[in-house]
N, C-alpha and C. Protein backbone atom coordinates (compact mmCIF):
# COMPACT_ATOMS: atom_id res chain seq x y z
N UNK A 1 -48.84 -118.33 -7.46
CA UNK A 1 -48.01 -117.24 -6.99
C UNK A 1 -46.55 -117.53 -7.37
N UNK A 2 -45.47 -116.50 -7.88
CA UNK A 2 -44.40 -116.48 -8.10
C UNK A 2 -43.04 -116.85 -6.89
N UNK A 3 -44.03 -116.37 -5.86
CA UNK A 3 -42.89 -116.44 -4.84
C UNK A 3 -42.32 -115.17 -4.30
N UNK A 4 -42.17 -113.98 -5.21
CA UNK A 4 -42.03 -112.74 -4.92
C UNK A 4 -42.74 -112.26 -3.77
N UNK A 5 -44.49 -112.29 -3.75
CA UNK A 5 -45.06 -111.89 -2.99
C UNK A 5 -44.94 -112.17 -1.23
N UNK A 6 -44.38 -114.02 -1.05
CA UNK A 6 -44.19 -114.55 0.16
C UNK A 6 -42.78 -114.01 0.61
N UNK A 7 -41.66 -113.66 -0.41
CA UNK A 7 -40.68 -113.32 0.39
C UNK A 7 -40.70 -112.03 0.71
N UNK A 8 -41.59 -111.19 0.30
CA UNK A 8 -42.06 -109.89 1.09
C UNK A 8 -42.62 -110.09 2.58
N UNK A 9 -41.44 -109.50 3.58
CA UNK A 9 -41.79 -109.32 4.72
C UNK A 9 -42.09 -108.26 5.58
N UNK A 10 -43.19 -107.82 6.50
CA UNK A 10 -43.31 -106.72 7.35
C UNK A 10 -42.98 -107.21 8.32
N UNK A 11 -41.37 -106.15 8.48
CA UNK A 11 -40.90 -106.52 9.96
C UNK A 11 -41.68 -105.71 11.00
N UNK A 12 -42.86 -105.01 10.94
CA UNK A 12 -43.18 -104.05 11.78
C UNK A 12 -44.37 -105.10 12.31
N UNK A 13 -44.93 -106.34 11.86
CA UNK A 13 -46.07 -106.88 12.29
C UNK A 13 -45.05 -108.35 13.05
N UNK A 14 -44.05 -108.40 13.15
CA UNK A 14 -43.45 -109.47 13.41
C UNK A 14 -43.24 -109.75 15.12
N UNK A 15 -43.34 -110.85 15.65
CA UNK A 15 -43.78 -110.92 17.22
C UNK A 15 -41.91 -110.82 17.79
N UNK A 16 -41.87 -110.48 18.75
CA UNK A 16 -40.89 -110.76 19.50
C UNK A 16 -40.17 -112.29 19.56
N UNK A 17 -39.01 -112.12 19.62
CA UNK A 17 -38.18 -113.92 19.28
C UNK A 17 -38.26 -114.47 18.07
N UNK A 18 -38.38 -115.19 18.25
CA UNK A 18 -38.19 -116.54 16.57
C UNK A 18 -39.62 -116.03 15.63
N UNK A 19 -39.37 -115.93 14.29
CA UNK A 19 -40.73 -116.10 13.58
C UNK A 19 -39.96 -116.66 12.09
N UNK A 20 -40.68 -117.43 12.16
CA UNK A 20 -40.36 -118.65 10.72
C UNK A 20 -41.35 -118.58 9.54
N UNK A 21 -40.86 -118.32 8.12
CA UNK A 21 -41.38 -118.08 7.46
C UNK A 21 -40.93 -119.36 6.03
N UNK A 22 -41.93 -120.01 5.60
CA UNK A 22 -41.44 -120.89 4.45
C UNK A 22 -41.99 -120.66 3.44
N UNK A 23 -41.75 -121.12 2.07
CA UNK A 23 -42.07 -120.98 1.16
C UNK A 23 -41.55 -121.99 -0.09
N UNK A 24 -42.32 -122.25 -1.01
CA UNK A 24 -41.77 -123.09 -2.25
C UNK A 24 -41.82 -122.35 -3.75
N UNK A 25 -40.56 -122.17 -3.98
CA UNK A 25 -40.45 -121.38 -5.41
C UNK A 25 -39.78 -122.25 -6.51
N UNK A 26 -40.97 -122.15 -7.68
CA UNK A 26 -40.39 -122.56 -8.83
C UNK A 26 -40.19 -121.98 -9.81
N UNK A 27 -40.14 -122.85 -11.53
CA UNK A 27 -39.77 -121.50 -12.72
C UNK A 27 -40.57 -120.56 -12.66
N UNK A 28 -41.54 -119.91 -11.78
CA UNK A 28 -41.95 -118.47 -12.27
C UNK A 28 -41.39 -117.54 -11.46
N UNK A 29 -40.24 -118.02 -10.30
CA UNK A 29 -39.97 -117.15 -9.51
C UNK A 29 -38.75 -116.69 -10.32
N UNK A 30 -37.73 -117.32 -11.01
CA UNK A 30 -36.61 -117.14 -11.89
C UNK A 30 -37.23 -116.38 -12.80
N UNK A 31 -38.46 -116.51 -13.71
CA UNK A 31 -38.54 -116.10 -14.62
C UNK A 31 -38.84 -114.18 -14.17
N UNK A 32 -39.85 -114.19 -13.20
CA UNK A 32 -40.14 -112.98 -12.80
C UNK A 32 -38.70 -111.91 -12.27
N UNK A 33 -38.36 -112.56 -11.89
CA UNK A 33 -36.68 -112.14 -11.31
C UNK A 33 -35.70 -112.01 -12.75
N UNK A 34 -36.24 -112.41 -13.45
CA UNK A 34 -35.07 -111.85 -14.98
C UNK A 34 -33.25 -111.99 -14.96
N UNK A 35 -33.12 -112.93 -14.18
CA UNK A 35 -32.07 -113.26 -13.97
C UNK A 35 -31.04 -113.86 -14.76
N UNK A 36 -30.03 -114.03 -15.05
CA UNK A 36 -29.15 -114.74 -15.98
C UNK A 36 -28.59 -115.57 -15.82
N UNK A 37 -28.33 -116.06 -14.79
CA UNK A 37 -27.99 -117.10 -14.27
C UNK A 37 -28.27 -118.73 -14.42
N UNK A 38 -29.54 -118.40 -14.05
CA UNK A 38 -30.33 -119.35 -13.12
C UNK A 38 -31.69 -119.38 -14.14
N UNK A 39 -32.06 -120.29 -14.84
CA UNK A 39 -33.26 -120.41 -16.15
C UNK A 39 -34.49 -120.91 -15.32
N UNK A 40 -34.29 -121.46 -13.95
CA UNK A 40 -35.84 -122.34 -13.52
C UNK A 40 -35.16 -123.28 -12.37
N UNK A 41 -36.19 -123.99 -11.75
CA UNK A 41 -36.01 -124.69 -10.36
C UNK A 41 -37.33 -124.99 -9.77
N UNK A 42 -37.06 -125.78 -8.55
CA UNK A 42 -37.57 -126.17 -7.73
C UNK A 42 -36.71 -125.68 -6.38
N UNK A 43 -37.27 -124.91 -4.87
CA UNK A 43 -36.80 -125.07 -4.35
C UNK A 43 -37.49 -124.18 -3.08
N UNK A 44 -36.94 -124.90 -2.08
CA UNK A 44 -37.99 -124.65 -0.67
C UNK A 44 -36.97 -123.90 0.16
N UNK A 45 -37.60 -122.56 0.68
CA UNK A 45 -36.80 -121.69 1.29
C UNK A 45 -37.73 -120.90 2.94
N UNK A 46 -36.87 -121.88 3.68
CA UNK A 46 -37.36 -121.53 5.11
C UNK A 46 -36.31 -119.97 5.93
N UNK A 47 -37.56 -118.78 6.23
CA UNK A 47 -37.07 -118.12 6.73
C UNK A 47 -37.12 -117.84 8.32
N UNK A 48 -35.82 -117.31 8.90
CA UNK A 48 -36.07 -117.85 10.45
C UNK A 48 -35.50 -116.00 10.92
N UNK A 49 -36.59 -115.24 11.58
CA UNK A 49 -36.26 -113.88 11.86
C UNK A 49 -36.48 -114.10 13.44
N UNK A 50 -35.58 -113.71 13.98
CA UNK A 50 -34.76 -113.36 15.37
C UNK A 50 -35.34 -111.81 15.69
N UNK A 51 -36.62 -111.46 16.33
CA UNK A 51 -36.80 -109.87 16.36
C UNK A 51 -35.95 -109.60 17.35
N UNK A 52 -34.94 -109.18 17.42
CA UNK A 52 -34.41 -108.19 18.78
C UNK A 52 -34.25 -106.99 18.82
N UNK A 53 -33.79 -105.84 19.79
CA UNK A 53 -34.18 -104.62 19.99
C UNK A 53 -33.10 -103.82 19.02
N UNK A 54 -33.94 -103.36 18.32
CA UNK A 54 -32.97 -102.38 17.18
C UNK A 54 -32.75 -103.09 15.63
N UNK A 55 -32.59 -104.74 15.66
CA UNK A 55 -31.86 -105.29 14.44
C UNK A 55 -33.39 -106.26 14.53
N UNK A 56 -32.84 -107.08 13.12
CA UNK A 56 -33.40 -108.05 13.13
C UNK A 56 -32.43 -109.60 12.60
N UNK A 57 -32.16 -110.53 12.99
CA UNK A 57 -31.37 -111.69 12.47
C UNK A 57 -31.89 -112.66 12.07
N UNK A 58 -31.76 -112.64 11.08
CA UNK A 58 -32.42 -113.34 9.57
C UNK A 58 -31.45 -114.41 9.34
N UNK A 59 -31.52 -116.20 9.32
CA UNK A 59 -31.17 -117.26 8.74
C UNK A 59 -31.97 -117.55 7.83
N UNK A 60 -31.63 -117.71 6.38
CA UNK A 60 -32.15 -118.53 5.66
C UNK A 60 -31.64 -119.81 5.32
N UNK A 61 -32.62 -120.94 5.03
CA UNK A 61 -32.44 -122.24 4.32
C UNK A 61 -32.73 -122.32 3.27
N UNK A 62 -32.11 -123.17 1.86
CA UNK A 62 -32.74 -122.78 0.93
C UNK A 62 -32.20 -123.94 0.81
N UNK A 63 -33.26 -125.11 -0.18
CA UNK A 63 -33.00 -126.12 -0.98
C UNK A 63 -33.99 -126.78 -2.29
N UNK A 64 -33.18 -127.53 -2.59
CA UNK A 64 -34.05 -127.98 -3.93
C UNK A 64 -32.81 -127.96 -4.66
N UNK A 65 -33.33 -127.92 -5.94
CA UNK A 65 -32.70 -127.70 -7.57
C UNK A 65 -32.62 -126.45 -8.59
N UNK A 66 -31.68 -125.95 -9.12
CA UNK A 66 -32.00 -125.47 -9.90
C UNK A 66 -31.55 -125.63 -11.45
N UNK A 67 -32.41 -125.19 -12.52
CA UNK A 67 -31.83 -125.16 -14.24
C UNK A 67 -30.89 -124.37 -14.37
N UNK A 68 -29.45 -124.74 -14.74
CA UNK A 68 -28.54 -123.60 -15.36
C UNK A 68 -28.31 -124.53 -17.06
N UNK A 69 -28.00 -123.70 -17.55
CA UNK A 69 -26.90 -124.46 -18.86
C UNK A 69 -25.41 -124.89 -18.92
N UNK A 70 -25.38 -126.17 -19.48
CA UNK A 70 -24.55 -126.86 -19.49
C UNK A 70 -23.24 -125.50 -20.07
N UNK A 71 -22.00 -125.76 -19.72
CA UNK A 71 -21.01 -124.85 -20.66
C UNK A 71 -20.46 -125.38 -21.74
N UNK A 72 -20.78 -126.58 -21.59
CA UNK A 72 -19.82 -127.46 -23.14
C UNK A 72 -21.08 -127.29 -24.01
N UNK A 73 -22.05 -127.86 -23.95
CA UNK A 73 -22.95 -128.18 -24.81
C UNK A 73 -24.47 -127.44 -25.17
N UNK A 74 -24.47 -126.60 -23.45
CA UNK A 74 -25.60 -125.70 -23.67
C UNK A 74 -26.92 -125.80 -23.41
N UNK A 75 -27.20 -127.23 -23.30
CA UNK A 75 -27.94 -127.51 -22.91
C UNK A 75 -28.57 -127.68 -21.55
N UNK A 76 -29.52 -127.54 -20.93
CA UNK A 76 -30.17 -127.09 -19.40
C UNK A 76 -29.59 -128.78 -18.31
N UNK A 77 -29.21 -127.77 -17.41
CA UNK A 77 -29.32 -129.33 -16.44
C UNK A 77 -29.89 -128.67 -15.31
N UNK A 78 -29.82 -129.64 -14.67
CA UNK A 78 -30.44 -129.70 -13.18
C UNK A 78 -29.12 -129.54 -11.71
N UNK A 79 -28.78 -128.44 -10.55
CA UNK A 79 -27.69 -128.11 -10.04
C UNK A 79 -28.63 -128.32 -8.87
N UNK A 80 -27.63 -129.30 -7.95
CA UNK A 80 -28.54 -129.48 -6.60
C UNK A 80 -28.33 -127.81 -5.60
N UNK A 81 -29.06 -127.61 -4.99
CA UNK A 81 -29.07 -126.10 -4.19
C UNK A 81 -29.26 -126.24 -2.59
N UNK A 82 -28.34 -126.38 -1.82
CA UNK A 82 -28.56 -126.83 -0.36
C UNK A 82 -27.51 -125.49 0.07
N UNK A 83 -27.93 -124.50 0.99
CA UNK A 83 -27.05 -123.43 1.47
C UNK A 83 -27.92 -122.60 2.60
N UNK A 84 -27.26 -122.22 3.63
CA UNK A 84 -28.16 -121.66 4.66
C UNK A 84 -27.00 -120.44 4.83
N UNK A 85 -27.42 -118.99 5.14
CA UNK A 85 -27.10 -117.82 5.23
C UNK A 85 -27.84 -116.75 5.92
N UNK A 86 -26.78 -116.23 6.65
CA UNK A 86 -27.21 -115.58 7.86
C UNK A 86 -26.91 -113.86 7.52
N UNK A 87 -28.10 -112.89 7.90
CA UNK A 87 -27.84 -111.42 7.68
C UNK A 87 -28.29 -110.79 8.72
N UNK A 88 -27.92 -109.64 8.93
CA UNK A 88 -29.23 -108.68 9.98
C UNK A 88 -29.41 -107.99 9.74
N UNK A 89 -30.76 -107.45 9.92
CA UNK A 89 -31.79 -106.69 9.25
C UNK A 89 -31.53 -105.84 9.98
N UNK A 90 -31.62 -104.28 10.07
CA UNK A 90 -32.10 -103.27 10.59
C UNK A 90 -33.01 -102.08 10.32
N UNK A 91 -33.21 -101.25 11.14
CA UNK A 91 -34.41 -100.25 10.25
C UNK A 91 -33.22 -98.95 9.95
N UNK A 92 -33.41 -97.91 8.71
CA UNK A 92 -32.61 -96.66 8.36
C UNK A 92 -33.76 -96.18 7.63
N UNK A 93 -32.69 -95.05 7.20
CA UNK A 93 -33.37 -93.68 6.57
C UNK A 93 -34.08 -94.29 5.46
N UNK A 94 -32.85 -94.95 4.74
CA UNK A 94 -32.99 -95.21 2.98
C UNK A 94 -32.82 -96.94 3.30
N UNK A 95 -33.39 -97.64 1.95
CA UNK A 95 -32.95 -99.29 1.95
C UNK A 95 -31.27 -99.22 1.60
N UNK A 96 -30.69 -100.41 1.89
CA UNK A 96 -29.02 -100.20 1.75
C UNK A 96 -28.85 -101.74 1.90
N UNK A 97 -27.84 -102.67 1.21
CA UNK A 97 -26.86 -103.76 1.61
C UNK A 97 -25.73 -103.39 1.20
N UNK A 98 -24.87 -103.75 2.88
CA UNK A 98 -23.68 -103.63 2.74
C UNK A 98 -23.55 -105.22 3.84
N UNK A 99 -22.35 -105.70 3.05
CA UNK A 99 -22.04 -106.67 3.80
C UNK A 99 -22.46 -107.91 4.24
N UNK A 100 -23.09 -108.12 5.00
CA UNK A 100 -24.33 -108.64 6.05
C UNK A 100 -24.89 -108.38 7.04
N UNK A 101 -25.03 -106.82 6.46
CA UNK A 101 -25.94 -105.74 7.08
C UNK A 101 -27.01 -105.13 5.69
N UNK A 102 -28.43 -105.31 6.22
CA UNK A 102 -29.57 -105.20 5.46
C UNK A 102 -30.01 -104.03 5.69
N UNK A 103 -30.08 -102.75 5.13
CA UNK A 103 -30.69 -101.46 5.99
C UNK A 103 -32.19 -101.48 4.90
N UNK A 104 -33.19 -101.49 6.03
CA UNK A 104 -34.74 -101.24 5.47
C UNK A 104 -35.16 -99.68 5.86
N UNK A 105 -35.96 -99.25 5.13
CA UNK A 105 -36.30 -97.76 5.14
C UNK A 105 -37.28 -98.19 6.12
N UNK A 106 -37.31 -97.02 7.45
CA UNK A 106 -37.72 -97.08 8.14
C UNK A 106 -39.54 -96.66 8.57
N UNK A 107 -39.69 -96.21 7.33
CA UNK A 107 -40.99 -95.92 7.44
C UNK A 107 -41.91 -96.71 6.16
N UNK A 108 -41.36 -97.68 5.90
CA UNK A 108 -42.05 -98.66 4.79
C UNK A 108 -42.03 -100.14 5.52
N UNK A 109 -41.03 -100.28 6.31
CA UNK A 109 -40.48 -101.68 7.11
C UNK A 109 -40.65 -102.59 6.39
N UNK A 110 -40.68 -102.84 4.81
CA UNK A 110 -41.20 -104.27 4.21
C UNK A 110 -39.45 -104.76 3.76
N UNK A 111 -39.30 -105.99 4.11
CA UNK A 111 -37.92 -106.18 3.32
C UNK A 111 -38.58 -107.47 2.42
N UNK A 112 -37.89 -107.16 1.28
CA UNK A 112 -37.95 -107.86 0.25
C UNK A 112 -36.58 -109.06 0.19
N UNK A 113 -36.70 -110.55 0.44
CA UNK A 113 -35.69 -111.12 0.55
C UNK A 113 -35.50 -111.73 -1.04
N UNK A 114 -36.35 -111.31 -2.25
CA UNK A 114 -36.40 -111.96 -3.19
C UNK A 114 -35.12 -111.83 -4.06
N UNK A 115 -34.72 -110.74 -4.12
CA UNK A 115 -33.33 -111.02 -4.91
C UNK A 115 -32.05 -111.45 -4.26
N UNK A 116 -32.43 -111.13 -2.70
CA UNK A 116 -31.58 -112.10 -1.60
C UNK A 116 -31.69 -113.36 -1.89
N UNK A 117 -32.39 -114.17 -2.22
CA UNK A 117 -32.83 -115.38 -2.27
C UNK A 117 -32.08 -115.82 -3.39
N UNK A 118 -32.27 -115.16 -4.22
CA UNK A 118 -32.20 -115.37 -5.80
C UNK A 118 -30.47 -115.47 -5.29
N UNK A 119 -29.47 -114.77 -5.24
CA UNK A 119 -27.96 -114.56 -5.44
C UNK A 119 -27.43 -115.43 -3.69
N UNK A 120 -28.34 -115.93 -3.28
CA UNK A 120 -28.04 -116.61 -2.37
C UNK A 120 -27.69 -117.89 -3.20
N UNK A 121 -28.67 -118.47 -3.88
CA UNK A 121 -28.70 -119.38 -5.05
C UNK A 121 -27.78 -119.53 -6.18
N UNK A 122 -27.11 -118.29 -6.59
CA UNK A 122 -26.42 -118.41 -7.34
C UNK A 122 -24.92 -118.59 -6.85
N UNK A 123 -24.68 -118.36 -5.29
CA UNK A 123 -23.37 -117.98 -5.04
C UNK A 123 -23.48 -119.74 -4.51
N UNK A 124 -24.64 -120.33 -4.42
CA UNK A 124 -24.20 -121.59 -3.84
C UNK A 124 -24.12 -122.86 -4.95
N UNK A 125 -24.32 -122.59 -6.18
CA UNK A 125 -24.03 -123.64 -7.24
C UNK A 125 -22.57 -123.25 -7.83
N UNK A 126 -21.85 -124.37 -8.49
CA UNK A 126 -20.56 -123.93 -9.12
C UNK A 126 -20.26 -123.22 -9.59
N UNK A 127 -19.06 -122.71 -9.69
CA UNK A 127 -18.73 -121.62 -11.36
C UNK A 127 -19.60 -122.40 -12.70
N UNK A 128 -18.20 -123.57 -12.62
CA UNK A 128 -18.54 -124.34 -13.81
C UNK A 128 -19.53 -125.34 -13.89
N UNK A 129 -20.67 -125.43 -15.00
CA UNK A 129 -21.76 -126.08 -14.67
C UNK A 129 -21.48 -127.38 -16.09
N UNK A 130 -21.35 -128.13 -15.94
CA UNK A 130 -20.87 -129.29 -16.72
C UNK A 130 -21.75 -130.95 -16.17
N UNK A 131 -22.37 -131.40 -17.95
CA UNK A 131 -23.35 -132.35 -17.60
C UNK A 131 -22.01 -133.62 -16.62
N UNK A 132 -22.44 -134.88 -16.65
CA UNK A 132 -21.80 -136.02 -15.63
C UNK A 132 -21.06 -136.84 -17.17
N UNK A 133 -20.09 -137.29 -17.16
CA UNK A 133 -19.48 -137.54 -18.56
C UNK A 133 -20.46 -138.59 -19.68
N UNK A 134 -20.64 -138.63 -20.68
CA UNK A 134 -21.44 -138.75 -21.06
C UNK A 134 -22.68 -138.12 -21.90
N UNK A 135 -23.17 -137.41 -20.55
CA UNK A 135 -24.86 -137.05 -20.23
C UNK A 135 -24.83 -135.57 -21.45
N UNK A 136 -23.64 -134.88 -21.80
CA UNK A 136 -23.98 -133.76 -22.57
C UNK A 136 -24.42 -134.38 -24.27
N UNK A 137 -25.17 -133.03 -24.66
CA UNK A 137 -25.55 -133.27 -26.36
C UNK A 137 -24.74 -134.08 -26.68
N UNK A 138 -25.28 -134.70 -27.54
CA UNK A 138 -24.16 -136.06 -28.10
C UNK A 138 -23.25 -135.06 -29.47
N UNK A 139 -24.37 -134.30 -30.16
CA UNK A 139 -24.24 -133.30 -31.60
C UNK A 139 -23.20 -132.18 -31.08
N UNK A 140 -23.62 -131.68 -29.81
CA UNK A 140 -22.77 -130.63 -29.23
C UNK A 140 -21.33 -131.13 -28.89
N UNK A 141 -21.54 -131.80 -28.56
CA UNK A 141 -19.92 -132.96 -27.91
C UNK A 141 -19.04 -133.40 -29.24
N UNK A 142 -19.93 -133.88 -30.20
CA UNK A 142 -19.26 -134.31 -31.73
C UNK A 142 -18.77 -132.66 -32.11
N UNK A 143 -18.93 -132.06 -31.82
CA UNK A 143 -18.76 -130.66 -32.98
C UNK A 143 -17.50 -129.94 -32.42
N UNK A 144 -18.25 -129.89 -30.55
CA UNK A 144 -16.75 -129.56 -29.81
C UNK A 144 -15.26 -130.52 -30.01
N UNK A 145 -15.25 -131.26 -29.83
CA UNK A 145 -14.57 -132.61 -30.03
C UNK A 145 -13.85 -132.26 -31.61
N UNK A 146 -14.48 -131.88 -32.52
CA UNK A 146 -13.89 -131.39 -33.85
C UNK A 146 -13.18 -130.54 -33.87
N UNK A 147 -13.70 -129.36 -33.28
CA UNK A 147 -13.50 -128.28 -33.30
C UNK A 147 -11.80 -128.24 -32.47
N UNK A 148 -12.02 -128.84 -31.34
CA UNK A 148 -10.90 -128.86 -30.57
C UNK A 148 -9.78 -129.89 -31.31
N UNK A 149 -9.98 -131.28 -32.46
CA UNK A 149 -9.09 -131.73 -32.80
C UNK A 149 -8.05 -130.49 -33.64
N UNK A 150 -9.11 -130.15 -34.61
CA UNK A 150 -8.75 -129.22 -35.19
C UNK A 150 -7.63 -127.68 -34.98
N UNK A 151 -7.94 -127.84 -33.58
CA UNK A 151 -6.99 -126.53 -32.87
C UNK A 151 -5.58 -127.09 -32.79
N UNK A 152 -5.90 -128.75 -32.17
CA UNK A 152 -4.74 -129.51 -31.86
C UNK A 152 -3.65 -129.95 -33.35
N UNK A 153 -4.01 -130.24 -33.97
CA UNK A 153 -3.65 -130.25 -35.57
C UNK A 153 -2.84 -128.98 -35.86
N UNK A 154 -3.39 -127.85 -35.56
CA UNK A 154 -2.74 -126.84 -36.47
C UNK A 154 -1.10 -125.97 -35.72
N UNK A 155 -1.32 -126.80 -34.25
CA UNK A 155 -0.66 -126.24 -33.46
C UNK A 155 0.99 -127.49 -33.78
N UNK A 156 0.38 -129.04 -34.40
CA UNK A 156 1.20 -129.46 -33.99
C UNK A 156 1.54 -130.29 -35.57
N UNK A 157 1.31 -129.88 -36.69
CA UNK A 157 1.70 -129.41 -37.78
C UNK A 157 2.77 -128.88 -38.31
N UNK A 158 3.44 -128.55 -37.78
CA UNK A 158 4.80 -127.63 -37.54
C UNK A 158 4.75 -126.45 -38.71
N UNK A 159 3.61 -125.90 -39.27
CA UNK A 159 3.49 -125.26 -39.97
C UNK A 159 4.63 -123.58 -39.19
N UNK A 160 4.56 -122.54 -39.86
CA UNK A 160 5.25 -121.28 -39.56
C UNK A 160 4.38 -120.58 -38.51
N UNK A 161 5.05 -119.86 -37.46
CA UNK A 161 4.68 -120.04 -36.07
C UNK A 161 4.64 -118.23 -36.12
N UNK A 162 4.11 -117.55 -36.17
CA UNK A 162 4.24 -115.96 -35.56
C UNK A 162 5.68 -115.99 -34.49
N UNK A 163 6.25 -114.57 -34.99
CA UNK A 163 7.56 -114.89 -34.26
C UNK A 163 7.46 -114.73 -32.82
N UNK A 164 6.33 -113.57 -32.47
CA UNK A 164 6.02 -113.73 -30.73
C UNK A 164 5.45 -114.58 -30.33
N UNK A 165 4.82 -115.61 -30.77
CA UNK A 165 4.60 -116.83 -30.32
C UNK A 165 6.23 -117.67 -30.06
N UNK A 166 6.64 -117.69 -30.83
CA UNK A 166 7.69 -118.35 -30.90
C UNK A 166 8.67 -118.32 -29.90
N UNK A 167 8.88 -117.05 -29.23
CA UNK A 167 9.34 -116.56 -28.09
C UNK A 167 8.89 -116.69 -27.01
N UNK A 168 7.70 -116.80 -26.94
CA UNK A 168 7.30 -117.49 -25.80
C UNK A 168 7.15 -119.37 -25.79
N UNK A 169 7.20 -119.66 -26.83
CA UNK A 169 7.40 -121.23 -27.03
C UNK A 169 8.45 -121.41 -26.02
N UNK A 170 9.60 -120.28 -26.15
CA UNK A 170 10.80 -120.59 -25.43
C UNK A 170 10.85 -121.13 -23.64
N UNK A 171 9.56 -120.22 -23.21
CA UNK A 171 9.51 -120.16 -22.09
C UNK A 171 9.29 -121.53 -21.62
N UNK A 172 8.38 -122.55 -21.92
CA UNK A 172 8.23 -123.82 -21.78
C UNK A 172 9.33 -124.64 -21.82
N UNK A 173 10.94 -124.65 -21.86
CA UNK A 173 11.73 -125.17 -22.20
C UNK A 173 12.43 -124.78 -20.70
């Protein structure tokens, strides 16, 4: 199973007070989700629904790992994923997120936490995803490393400068 199917929930079969729901999703849950982000993982996501009268209050846990790509070199690493996030569910006309308010159509009651899950994940790994020094392509690192002497060279060359560049050279002074 992908994982899709377990984070489908019927809040209409759900008991009064606490009901805890877990689950373990790996690369087929990313892949099914078509996401851009996020290429694959490992990671265990405990759900904790609060039924009370009218709403519902939803904590999730989510941990494990996930695959993003390196930005220097491109190549896949591994981003640790530890983040817990809190919403409340309620029942409406139409489905709706606003905020951390969840509106479920009221005559289907299934909420789907899977792309919740998914951008829960993404908002909890870095912007910048960069291997540990070292650890990137060695080929990718040699080329960047060129590439960037090369920028540095032409800038400091004293070759003929565009004159609006030049004007702002000023500003640094």
């Amino acid at each position: 199973m992908n994982g899709l199917e377990s984070l489908r929930i019927d809040l209409k079969s759900l008991q009064e007070g606490v009901n805890v729901f877990e689950t373990d999703l790996d690369g087929a849950f990313f892949e099914a989700l078509g996401g851009q982000e996020v290429s694959g993982g490992r990671l265990h996501v405990s759900l904790s629904i609060r039924k009370a009268s009218g709403f519902f209050d939803l904590t999730s846990r989510i941990s494990g790992f996930v695959s993003v790509a390196c930005d220097l070199c491109l190549d896949e690493m591994e981003m640790p994923v530890d983040t817990e996030n809190h919403i409340v569910v309620k029942y409406g006309s139409e489905e709706a997120a606003e905020d951390d308010v969840v509106t479920v159509a009221e005559d289907e009651g299934i909420l789907d936490m899977s792309w919740l899950v998914y951008e829960f994940v993404t908002l909890a790994i870095p912007i910048r995803h960069v291997h540990a020094p070292g650890k990137c392509n060695p080929v990718m690192a040699q080329v960047l490393e060129e590439l960037s002497s090369d920028r540095s060279s032409d800038e400091e060359s004293g070759g003929a400068i565009d004159s609006r560049w030049s004007e702002l050279l000023k500003l640094k002074d």
